[in-house]
N, C-alpha and C. Protein backbone atom coordinates (compact mmCIF):
# COMPACT_ATOMS: atom_id res chain seq x y z
N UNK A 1 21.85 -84.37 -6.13
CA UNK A 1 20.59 -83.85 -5.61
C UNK A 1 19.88 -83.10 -6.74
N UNK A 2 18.53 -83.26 -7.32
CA UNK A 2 17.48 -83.00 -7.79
C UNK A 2 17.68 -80.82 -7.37
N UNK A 3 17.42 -80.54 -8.46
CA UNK A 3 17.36 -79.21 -8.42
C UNK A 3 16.04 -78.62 -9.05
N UNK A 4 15.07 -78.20 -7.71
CA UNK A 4 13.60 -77.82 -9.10
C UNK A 4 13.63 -76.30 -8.81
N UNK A 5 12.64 -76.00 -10.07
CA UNK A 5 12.09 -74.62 -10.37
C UNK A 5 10.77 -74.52 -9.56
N UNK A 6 10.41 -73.78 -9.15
CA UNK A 6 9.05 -73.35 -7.94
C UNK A 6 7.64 -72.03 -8.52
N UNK A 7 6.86 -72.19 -8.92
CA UNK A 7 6.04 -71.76 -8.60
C UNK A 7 4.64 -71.09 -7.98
N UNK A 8 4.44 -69.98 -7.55
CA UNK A 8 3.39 -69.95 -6.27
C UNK A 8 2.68 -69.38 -6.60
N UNK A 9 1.23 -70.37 -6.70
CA UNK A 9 -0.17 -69.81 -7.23
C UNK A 9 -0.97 -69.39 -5.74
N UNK A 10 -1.67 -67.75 -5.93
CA UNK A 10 -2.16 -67.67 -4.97
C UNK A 10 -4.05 -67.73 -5.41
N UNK A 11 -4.95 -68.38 -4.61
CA UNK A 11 -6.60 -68.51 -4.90
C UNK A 11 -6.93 -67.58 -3.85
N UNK A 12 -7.54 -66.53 -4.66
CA UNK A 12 -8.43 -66.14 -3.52
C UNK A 12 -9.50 -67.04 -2.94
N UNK A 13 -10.17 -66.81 -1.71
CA UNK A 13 -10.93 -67.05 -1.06
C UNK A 13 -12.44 -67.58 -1.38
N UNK A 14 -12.80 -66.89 -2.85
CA UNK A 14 -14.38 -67.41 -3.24
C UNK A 14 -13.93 -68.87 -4.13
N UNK A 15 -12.76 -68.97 -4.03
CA UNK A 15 -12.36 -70.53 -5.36
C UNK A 15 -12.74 -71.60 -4.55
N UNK A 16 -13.49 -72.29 -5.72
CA UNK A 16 -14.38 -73.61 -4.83
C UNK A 16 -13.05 -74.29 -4.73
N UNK A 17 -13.06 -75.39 -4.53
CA UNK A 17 -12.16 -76.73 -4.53
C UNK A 17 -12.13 -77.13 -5.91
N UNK A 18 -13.41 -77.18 -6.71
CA UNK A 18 -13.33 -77.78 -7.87
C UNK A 18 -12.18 -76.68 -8.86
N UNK A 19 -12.50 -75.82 -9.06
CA UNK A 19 -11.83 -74.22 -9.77
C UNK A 19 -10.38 -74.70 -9.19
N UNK A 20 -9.98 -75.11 -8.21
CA UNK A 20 -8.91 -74.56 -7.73
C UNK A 20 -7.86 -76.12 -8.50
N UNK A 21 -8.70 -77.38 -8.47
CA UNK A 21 -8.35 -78.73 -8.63
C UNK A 21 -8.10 -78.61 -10.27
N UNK A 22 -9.18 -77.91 -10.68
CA UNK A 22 -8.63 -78.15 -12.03
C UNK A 22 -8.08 -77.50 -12.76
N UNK A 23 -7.65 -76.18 -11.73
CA UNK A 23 -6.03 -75.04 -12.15
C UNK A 23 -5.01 -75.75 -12.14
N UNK A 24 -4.76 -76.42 -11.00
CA UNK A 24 -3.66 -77.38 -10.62
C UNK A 24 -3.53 -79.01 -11.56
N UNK A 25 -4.61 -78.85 -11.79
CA UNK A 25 -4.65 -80.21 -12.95
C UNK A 25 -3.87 -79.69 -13.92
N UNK A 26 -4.75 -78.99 -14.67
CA UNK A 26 -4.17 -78.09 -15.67
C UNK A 26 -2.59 -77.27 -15.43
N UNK A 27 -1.74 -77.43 -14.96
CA UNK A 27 -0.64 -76.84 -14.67
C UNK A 27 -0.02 -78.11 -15.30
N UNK A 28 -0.10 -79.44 -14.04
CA UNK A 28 0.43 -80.30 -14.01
C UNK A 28 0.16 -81.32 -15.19
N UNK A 29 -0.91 -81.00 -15.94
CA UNK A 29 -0.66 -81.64 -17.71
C UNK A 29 0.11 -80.70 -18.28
N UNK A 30 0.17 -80.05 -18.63
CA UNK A 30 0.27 -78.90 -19.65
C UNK A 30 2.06 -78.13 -19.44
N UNK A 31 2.20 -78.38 -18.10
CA UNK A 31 3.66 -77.31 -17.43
C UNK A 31 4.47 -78.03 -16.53
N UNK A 32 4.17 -79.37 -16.50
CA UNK A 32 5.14 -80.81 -16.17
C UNK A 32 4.91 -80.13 -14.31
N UNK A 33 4.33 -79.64 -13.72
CA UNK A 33 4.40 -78.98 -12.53
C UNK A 33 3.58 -80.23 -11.42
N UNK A 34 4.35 -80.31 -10.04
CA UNK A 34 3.48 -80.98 -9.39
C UNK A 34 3.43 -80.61 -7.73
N UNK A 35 2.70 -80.62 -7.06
CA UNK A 35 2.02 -79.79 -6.19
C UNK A 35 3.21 -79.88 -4.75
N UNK A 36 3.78 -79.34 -4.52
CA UNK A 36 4.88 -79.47 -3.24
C UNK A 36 3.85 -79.15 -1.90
N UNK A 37 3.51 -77.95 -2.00
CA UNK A 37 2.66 -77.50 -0.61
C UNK A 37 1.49 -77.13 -1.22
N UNK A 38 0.60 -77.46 -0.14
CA UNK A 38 -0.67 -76.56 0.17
C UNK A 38 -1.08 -76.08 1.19
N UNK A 39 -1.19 -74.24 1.00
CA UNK A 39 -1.76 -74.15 2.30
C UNK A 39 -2.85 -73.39 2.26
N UNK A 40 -3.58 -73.71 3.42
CA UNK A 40 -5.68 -73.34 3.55
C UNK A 40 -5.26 -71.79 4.40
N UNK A 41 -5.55 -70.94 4.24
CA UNK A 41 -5.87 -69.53 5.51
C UNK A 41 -7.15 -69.53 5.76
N UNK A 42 -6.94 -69.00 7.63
CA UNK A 42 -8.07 -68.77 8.08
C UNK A 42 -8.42 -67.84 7.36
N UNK A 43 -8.70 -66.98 6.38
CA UNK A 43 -9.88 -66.19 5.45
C UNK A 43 -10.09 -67.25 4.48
N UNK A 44 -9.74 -68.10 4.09
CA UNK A 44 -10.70 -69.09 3.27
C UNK A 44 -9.52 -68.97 1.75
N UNK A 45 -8.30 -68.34 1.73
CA UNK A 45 -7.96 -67.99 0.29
C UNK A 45 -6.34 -69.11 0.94
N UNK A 46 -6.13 -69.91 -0.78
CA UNK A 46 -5.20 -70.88 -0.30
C UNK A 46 -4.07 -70.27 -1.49
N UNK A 47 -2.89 -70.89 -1.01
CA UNK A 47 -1.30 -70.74 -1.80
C UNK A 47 -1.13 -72.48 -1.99
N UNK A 48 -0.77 -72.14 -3.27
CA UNK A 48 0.07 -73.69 -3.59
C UNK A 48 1.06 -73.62 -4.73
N UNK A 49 1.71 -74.12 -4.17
CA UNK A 49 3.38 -74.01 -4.62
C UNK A 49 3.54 -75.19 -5.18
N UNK A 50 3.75 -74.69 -6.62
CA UNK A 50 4.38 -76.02 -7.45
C UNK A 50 5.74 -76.16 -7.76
N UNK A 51 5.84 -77.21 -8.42
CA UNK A 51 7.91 -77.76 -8.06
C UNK A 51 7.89 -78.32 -9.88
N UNK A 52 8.57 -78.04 -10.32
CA UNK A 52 9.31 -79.22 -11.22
C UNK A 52 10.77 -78.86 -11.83
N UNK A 53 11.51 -80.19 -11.44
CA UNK A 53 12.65 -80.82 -11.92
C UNK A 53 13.39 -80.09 -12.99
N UNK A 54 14.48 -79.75 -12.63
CA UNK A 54 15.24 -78.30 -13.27
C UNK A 54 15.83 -80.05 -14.34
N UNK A 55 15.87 -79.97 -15.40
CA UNK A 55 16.63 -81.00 -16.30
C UNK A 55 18.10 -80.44 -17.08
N UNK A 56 19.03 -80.23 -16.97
CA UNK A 56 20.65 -80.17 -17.79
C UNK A 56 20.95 -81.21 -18.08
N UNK A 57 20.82 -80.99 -19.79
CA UNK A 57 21.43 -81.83 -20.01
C UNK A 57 23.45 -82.56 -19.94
N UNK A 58 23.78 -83.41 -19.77
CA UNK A 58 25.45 -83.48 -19.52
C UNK A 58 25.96 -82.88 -20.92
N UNK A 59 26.90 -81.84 -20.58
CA UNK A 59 27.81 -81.49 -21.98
C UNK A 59 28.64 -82.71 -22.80
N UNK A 60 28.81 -83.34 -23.86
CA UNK A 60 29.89 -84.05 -24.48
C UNK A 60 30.98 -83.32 -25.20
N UNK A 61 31.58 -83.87 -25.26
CA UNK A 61 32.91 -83.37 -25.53
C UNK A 61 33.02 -84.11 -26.70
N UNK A 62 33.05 -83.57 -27.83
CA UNK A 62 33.83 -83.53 -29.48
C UNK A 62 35.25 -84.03 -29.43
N UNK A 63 35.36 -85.51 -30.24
CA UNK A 63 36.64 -85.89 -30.22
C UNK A 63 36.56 -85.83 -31.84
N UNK A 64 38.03 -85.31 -32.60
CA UNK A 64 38.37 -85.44 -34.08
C UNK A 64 38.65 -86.68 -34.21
N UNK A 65 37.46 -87.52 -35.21
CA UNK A 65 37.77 -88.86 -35.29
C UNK A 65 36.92 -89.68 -34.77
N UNK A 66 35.82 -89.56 -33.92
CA UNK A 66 35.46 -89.85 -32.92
C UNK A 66 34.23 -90.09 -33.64
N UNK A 67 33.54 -89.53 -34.15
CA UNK A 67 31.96 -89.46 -34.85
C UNK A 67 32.16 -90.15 -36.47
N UNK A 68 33.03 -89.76 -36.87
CA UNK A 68 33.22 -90.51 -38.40
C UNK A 68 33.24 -91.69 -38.58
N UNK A 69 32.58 -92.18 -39.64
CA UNK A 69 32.55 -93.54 -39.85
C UNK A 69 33.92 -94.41 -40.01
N UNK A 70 34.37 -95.63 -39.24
CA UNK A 70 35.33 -95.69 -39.93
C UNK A 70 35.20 -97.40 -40.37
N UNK A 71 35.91 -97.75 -41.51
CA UNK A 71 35.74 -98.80 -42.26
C UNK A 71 36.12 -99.83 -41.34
N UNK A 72 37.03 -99.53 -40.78
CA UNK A 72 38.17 -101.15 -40.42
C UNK A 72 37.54 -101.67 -39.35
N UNK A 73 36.45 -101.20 -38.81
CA UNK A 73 35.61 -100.99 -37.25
C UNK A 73 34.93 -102.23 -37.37
């Protein structure tokens, strides 16, 4: 299972749609972020919660012998 990191942008109430579209644009070029929820309040001011994908990489394990070139190969 997918493990993400969350962020929650809050707009006040005077943010057009456009202001608010191209915060969230701008997140999601720039901060790999992409939009999980949105929500509208009756006063007019919205929350939107962004998500992205926690990445670990797998540990390897170092074998002696293992990385060196070897001739007879």
């Amino acid at each position: 299972m997918a493990e993400y990191s969350y962020l929650v942008l809050n707009l006040p109430r005077g943010t057009s749609r456009d202001v608010a579209r191209r915060i969230l644009t701008d997140h999601a070029e720039y901060g790999h972020w992409e939009l999980a929820r949105m929500r509208l309040y009756a006063d007019g001011s919205r929350t939107a919660t962004l998500r992205r994908k926690i990445i670990r990489p797998a540990r390897t394990v170092w074998q002696p012998g293992g990385l060196a070139w070897d001739p007879d190969a």
